[in-house]
PDB file of N, CA and C in Angstrom:
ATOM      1  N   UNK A   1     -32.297  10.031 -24.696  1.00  0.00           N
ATOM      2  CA  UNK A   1     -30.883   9.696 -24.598  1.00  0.00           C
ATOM      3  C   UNK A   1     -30.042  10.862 -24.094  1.00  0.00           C
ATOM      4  N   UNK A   2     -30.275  12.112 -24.462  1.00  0.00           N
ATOM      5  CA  UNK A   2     -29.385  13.214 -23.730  1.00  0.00           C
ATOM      6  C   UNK A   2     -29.494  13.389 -21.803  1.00  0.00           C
ATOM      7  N   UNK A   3     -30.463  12.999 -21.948  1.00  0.00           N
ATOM      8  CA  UNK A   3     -31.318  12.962 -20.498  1.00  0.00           C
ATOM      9  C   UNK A   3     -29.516  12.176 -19.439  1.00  0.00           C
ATOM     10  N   UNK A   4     -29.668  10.966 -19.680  1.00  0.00           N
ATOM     11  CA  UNK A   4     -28.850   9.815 -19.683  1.00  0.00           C
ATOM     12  C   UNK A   4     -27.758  10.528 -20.012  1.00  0.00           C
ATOM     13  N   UNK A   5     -26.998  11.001 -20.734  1.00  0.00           N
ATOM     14  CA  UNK A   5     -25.581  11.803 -21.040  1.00  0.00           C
ATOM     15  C   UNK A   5     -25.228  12.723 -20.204  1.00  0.00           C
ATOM     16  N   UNK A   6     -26.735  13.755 -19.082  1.00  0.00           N
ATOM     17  CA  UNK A   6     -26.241  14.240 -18.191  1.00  0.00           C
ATOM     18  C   UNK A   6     -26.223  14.175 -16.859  1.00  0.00           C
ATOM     19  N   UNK A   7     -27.055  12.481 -16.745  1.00  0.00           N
ATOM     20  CA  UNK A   7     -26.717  12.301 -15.495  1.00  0.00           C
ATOM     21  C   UNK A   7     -25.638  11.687 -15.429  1.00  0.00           C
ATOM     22  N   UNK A   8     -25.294  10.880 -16.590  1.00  0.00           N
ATOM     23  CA  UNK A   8     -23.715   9.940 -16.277  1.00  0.00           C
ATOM     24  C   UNK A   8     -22.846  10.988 -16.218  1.00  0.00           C
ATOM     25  N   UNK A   9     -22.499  12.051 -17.109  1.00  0.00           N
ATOM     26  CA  UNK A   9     -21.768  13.248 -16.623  1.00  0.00           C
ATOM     27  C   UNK A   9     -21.623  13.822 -15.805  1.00  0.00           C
ATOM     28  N   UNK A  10     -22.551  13.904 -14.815  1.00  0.00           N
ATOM     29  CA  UNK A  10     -23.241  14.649 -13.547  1.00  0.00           C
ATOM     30  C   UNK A  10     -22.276  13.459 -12.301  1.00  0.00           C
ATOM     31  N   UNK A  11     -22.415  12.081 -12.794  1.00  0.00           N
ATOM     32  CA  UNK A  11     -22.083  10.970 -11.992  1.00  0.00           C
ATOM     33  C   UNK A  11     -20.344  11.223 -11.700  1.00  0.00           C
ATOM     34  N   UNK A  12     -20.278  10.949 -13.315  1.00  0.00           N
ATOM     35  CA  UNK A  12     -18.621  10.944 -13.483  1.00  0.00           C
ATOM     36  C   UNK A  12     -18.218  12.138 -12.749  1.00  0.00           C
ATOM     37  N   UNK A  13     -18.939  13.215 -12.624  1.00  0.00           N
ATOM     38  CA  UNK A  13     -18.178  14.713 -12.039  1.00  0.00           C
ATOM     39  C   UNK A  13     -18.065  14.399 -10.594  1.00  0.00           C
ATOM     40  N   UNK A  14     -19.061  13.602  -9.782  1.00  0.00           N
ATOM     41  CA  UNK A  14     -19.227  13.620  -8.457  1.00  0.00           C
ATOM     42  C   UNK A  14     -18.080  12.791  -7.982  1.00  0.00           C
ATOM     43  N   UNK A  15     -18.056  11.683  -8.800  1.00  0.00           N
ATOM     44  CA  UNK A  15     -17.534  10.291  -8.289  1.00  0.00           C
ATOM     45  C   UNK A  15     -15.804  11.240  -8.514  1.00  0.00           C
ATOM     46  N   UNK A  16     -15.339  11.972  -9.546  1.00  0.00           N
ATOM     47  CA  UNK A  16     -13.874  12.692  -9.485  1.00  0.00           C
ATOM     48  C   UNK A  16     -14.045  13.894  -7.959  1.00  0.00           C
ATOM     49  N   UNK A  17     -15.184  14.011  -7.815  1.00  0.00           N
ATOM     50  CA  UNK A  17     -15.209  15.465  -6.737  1.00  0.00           C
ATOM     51  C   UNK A  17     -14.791  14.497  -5.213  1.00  0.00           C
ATOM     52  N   UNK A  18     -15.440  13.204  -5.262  1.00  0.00           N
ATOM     53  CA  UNK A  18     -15.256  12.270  -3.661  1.00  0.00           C
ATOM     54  C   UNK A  18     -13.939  11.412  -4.042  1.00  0.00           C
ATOM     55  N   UNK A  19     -13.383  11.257  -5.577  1.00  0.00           N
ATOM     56  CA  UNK A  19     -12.078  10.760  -4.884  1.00  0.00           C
ATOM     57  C   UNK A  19     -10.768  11.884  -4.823  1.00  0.00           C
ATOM     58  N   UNK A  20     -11.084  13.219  -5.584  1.00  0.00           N
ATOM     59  CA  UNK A  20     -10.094  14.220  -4.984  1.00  0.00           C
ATOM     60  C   UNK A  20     -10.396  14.184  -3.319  1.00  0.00           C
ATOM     61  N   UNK A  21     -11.682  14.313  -2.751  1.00  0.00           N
ATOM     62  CA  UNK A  21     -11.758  14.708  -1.591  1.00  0.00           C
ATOM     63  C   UNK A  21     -11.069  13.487  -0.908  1.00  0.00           C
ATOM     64  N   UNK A  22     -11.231  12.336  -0.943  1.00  0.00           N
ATOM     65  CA  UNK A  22     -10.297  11.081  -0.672  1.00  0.00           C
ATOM     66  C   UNK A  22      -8.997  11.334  -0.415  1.00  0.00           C
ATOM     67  N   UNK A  23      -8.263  11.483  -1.818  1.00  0.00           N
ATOM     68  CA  UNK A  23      -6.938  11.622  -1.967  1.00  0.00           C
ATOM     69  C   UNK A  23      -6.401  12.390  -0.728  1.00  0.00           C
ATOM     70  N   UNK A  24      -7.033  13.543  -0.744  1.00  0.00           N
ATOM     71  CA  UNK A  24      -6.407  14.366   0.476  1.00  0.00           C
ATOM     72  C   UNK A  24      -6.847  14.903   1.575  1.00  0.00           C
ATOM     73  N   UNK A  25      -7.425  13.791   1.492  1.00  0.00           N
ATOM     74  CA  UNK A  25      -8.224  13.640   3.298  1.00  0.00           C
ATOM     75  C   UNK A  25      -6.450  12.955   4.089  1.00  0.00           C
ATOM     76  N   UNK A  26      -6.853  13.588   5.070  1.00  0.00           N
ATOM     77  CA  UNK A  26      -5.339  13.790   6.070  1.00  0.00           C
ATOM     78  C   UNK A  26      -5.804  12.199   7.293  1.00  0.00           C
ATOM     79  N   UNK A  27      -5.308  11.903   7.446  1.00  0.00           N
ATOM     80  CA  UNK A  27      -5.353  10.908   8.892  1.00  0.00           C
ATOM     81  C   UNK A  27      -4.273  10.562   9.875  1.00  0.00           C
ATOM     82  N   UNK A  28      -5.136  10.498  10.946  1.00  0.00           N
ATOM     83  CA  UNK A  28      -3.921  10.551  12.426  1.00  0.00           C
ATOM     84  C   UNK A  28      -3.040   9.274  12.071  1.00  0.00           C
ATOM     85  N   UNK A  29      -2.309   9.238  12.985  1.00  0.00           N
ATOM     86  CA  UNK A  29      -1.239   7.878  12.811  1.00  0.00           C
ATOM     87  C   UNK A  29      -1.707   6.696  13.033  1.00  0.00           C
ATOM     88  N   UNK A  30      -2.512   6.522  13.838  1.00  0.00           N
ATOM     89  CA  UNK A  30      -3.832   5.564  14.329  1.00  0.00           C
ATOM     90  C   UNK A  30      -4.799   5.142  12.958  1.00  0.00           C
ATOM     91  N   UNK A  31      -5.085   5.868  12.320  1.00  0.00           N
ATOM     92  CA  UNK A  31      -6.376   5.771  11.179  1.00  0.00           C
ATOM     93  C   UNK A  31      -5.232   4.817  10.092  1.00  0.00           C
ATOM     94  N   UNK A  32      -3.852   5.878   9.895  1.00  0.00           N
ATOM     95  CA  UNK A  32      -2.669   5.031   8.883  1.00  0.00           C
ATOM     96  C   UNK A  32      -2.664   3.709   9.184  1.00  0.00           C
ATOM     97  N   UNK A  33      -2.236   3.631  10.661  1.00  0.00           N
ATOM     98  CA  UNK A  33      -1.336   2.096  10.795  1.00  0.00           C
ATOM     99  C   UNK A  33      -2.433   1.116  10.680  1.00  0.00           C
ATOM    100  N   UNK A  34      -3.694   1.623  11.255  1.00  0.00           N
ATOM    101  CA  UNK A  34      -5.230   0.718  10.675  1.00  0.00           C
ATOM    102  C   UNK A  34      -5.282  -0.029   9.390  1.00  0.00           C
ATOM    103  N   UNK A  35      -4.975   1.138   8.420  1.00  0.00           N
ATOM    104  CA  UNK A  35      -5.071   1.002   6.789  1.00  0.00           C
ATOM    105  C   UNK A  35      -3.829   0.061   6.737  1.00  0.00           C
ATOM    106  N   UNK A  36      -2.746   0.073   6.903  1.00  0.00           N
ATOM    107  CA  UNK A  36      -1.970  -0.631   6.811  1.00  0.00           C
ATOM    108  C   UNK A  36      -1.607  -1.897   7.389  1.00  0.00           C
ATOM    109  N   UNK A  37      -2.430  -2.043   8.419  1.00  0.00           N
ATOM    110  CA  UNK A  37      -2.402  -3.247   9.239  1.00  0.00           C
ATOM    111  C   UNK A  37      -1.589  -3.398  10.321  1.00  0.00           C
ATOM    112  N   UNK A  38      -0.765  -2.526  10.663  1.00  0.00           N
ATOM    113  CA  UNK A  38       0.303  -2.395  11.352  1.00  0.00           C
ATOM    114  C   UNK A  38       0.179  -1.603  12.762  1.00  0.00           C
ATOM    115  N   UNK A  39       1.233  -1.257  13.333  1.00  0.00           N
ATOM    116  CA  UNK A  39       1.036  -0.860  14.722  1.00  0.00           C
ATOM    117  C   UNK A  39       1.245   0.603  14.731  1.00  0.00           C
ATOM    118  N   UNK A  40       0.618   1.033  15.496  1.00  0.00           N
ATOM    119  CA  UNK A  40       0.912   2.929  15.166  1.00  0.00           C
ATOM    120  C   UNK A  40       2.403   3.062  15.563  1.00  0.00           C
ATOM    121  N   UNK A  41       2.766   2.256  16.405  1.00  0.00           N
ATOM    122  CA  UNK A  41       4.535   2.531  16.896  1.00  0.00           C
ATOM    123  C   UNK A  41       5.497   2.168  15.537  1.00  0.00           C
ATOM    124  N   UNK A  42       4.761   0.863  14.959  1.00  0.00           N
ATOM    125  CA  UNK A  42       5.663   1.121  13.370  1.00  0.00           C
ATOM    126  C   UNK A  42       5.686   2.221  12.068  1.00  0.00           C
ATOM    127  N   UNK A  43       3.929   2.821  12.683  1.00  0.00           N
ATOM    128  CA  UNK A  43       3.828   3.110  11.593  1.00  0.00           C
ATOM    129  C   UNK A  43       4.699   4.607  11.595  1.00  0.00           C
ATOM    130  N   UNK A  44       4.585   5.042  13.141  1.00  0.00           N
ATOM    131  CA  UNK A  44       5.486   6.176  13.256  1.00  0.00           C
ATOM    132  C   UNK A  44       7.032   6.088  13.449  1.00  0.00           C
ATOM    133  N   UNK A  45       7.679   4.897  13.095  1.00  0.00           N
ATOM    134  CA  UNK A  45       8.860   4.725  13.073  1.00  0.00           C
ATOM    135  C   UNK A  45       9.062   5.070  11.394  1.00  0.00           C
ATOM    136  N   UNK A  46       8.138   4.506  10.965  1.00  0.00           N
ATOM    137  CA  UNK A  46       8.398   4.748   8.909  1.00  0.00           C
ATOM    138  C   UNK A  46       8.279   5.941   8.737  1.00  0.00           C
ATOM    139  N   UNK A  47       7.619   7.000   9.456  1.00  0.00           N
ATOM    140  CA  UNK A  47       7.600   8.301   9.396  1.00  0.00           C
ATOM    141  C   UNK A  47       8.930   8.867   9.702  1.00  0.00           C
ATOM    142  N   UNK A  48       9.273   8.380  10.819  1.00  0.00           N
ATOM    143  CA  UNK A  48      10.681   9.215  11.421  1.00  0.00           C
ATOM    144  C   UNK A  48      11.376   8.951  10.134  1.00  0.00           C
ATOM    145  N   UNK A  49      11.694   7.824   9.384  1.00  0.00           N
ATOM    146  CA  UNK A  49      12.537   7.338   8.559  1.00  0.00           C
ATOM    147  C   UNK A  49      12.460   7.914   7.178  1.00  0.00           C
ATOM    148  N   UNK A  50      11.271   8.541   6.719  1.00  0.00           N
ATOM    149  CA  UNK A  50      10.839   8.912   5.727  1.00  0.00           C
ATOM    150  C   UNK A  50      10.518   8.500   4.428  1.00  0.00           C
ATOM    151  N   UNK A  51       9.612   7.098   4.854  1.00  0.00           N
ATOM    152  CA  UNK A  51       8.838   6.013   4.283  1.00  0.00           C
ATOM    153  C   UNK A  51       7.901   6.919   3.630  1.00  0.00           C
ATOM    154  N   UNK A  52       7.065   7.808   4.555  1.00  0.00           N
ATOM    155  CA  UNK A  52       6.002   7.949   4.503  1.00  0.00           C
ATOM    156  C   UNK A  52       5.809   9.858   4.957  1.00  0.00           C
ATOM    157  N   UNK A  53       5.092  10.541   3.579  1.00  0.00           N
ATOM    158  CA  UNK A  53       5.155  11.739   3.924  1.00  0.00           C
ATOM    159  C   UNK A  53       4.083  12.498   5.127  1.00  0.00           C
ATOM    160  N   UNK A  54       4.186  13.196   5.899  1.00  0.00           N
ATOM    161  CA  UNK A  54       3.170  13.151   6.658  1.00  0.00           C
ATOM    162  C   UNK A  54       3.820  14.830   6.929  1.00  0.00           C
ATOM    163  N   UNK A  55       2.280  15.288   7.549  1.00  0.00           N
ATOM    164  CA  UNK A  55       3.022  16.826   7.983  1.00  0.00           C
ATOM    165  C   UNK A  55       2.039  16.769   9.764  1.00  0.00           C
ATOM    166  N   UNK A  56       2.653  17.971  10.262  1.00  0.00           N
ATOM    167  CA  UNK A  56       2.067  18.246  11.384  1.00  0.00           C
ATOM    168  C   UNK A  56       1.199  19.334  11.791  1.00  0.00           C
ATOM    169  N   UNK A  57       0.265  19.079  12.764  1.00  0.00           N
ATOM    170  CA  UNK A  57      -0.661  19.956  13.370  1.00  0.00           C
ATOM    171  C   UNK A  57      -0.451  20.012  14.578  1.00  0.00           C
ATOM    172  N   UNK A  58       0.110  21.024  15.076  1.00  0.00           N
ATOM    173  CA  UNK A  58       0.216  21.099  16.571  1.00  0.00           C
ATOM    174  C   UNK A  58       1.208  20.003  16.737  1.00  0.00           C
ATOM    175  N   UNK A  59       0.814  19.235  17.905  1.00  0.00           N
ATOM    176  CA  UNK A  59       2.104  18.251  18.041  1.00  0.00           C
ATOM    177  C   UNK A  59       1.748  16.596  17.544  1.00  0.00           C
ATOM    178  N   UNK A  60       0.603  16.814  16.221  1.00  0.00           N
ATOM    179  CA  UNK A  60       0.298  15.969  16.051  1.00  0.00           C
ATOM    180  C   UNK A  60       0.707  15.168  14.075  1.00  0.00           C
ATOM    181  N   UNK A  61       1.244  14.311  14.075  1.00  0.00           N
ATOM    182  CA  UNK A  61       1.241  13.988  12.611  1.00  0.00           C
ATOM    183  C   UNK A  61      -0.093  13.523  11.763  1.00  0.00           C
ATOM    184  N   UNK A  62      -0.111  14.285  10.823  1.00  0.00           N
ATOM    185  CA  UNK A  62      -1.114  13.577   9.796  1.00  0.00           C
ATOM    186  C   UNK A  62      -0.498  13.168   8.370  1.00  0.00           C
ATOM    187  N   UNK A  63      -0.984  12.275   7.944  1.00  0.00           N
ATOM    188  CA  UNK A  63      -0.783  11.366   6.978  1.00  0.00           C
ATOM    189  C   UNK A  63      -1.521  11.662   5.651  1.00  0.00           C
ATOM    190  N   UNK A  64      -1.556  12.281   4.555  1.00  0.00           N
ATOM    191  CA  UNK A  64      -2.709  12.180   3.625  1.00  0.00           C
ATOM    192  C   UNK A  64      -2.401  10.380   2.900  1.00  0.00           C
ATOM    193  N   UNK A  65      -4.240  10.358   3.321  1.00  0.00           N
ATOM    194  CA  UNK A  65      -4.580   8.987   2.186  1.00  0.00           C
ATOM    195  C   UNK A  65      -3.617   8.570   1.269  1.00  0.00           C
ATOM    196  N   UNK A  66      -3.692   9.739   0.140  1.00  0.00           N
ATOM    197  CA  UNK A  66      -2.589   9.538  -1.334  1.00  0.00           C
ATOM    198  C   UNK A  66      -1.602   9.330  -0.596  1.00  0.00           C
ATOM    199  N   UNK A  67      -0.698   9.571   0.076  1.00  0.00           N
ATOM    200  CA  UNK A  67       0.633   8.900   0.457  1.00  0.00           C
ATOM    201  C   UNK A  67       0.837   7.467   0.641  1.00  0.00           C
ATOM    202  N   UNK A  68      -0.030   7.532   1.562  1.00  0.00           N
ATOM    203  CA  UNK A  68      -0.375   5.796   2.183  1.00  0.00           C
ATOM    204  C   UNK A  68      -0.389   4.794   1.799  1.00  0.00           C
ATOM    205  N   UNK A  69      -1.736   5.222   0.687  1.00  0.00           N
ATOM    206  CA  UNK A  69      -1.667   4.400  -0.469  1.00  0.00           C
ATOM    207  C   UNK A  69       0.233   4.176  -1.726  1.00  0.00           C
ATOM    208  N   UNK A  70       0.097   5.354  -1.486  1.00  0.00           N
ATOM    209  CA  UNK A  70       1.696   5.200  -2.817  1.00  0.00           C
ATOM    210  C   UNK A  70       2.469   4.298  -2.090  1.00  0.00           C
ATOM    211  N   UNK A  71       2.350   4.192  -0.412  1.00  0.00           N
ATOM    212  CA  UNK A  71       3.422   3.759   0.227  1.00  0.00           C
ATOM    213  C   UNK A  71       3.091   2.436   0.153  1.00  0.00           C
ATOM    214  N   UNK A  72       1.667   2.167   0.475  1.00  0.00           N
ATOM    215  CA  UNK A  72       1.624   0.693   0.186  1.00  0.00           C
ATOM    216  C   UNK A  72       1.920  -0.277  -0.878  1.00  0.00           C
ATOM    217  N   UNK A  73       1.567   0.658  -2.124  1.00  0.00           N
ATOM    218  CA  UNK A  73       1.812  -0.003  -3.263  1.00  0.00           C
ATOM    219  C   UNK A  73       3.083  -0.227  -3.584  1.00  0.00           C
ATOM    220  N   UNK A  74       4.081   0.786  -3.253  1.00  0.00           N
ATOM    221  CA  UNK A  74       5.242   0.674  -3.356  1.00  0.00           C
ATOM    222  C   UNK A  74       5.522  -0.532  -2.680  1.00  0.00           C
ATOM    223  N   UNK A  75       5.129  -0.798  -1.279  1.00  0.00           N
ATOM    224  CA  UNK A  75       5.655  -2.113  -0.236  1.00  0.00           C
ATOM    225  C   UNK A  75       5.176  -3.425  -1.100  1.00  0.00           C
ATOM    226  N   UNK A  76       3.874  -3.112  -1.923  1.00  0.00           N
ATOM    227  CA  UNK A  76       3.728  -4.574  -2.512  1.00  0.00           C
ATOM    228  C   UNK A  76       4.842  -4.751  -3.702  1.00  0.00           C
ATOM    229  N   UNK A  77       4.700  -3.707  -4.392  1.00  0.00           N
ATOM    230  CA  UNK A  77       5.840  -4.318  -5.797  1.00  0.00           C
ATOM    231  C   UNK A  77       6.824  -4.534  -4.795  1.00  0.00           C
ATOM    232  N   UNK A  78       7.999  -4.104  -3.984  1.00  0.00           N
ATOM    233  CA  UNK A  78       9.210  -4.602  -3.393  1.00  0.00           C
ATOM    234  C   UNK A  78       9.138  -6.208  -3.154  1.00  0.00           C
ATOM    235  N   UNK A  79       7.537  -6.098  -2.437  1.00  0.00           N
ATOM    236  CA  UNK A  79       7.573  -7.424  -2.073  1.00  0.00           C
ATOM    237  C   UNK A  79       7.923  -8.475  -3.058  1.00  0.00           C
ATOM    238  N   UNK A  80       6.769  -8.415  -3.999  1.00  0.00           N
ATOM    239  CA  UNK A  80       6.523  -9.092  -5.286  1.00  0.00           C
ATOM    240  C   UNK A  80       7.772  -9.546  -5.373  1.00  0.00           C
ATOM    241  N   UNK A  81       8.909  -8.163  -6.306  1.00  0.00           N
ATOM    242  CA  UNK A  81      10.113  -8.660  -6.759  1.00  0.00           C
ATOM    243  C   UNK A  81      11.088  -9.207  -5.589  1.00  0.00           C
ATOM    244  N   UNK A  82      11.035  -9.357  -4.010  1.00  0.00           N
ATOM    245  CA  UNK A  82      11.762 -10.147  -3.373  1.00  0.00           C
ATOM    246  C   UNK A  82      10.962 -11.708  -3.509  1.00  0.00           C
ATOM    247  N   UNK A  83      10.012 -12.232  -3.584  1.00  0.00           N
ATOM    248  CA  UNK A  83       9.477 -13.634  -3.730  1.00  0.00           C
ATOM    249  C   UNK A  83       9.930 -13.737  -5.297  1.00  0.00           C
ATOM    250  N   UNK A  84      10.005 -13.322  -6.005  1.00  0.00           N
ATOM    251  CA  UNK A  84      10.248 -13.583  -7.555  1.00  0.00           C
ATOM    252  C   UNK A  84      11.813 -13.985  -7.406  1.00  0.00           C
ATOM    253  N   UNK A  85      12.617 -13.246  -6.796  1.00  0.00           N
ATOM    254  CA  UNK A  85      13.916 -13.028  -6.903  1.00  0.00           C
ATOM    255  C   UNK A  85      14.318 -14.642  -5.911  1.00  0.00           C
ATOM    256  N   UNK A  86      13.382 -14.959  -5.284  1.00  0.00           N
ATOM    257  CA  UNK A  86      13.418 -15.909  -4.080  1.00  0.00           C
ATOM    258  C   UNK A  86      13.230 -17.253  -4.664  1.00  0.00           C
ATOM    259  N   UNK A  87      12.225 -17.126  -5.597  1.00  0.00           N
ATOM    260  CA  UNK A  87      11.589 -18.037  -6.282  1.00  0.00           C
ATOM    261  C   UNK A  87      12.684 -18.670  -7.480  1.00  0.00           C
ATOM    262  N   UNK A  88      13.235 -17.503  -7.992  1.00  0.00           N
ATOM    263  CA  UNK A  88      14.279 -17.861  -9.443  1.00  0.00           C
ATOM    264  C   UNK A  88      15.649 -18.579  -8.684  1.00  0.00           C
ATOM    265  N   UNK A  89      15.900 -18.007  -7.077  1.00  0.00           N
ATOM    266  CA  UNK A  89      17.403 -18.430  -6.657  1.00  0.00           C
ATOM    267  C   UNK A  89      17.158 -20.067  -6.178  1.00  0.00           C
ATOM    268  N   UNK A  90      15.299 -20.298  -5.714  1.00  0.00           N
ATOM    269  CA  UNK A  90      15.695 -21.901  -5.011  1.00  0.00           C
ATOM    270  C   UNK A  90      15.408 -22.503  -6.755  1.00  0.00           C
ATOM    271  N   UNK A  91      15.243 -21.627  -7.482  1.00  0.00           N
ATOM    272  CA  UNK A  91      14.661 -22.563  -8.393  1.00  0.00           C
ATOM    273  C   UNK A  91      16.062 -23.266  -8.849  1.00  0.00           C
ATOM    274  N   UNK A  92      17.307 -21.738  -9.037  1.00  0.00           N
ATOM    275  CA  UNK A  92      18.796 -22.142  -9.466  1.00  0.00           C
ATOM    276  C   UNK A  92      19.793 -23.176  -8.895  1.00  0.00           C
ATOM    277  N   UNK A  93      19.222 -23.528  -7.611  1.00  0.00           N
ATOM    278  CA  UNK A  93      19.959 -24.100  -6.638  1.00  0.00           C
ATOM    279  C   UNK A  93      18.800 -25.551  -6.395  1.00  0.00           C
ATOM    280  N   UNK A  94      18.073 -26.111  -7.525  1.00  0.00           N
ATOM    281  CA  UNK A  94      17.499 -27.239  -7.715  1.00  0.00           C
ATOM    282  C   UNK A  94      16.110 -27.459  -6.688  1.00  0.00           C
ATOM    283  N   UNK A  95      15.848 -26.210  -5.280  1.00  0.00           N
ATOM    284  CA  UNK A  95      14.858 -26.920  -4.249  1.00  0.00           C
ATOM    285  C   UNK A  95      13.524 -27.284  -4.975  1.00  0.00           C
ATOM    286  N   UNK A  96      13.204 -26.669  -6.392  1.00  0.00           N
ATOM    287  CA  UNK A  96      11.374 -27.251  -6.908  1.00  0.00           C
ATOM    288  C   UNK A  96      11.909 -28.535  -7.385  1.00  0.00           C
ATOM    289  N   UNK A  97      13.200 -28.918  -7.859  1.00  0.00           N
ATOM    290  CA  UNK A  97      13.402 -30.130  -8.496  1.00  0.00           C
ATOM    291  C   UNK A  97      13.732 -31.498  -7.424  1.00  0.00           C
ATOM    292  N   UNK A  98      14.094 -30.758  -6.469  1.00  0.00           N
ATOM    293  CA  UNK A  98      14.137 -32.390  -5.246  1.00  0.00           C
ATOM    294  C   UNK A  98      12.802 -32.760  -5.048  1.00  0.00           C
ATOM    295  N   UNK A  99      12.610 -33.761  -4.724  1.00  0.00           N
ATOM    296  CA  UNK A  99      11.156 -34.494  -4.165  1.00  0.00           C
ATOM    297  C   UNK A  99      11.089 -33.988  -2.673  1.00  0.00           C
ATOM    298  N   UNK A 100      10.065 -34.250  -1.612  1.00  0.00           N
ATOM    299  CA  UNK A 100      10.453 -34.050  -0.753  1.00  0.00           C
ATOM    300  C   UNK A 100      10.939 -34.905   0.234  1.00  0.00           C
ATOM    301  N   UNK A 101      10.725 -36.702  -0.181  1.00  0.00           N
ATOM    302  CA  UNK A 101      11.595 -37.554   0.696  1.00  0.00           C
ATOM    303  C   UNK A 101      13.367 -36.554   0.543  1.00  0.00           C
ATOM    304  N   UNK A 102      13.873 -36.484  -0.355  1.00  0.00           N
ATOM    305  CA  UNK A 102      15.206 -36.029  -0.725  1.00  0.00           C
ATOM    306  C   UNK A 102      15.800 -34.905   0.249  1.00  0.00           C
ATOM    307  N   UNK A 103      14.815 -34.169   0.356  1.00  0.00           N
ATOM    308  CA  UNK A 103      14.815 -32.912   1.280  1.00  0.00           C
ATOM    309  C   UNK A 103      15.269 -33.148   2.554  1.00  0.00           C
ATOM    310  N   UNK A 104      14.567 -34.448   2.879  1.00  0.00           N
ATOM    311  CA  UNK A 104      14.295 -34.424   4.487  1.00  0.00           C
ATOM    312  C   UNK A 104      15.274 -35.614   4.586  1.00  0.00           C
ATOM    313  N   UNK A 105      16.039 -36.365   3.795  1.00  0.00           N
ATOM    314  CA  UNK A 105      17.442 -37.051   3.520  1.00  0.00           C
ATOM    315  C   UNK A 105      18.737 -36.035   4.298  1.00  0.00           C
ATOM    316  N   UNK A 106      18.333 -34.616   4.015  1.00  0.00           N
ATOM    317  CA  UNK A 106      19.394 -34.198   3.893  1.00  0.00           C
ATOM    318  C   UNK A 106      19.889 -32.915   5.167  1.00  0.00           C
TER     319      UNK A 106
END
């Protein structure tokens, strides 16, 4: 059983050593807008804007991973709470309660 205690230890140490190295692994604007799904021309417009932290090399921007990610997650909760917020106003203004003949009445 100790045997087993130091390879899972040994595991757990590696698996923290490849996601520090993750975290701040740097990527071109190209590799970002990939991860994000988006177009490198947007993705370097969110940069100009300061969406998204990025530094430079020469005349080139890089992006670390950890940002990217914060940035995305951040874009999903916004999202979330705009469909929630979307969801509670048709709910206030009756649209889940019409049928949809009623809808198309109107």
């Amino acid at each position: 059983m100790p045997k087993l205690a130091v390879v899972l230890n040994a595991c757990l140490l590696f698996s923290m050593y490849l996601l520090d190295i993750l975290h701040n692994r740097e990527l071109t604007t190209q590799q970002a807008a990939d991860i994000l799904n988006v177009s490198r021309r947007f993705l370097v417009k969110l940069l100009d804007e300061g969406a998204i932290p990025y530094i430079k090399v020469g005349s080139h921007r890089r992006i670390r991973f950890k940002d990217l990610i914060i940035y995305q997650e951040q874009r999903k909760v916004m999202r979330r709470q705009g469909l929630k917020e979307l969801t509670q106003f048709l709910q206030e203004e009756g649209f889940y309660e019409a049928g949809i003949h009623d809808i198309a009445q109107n």
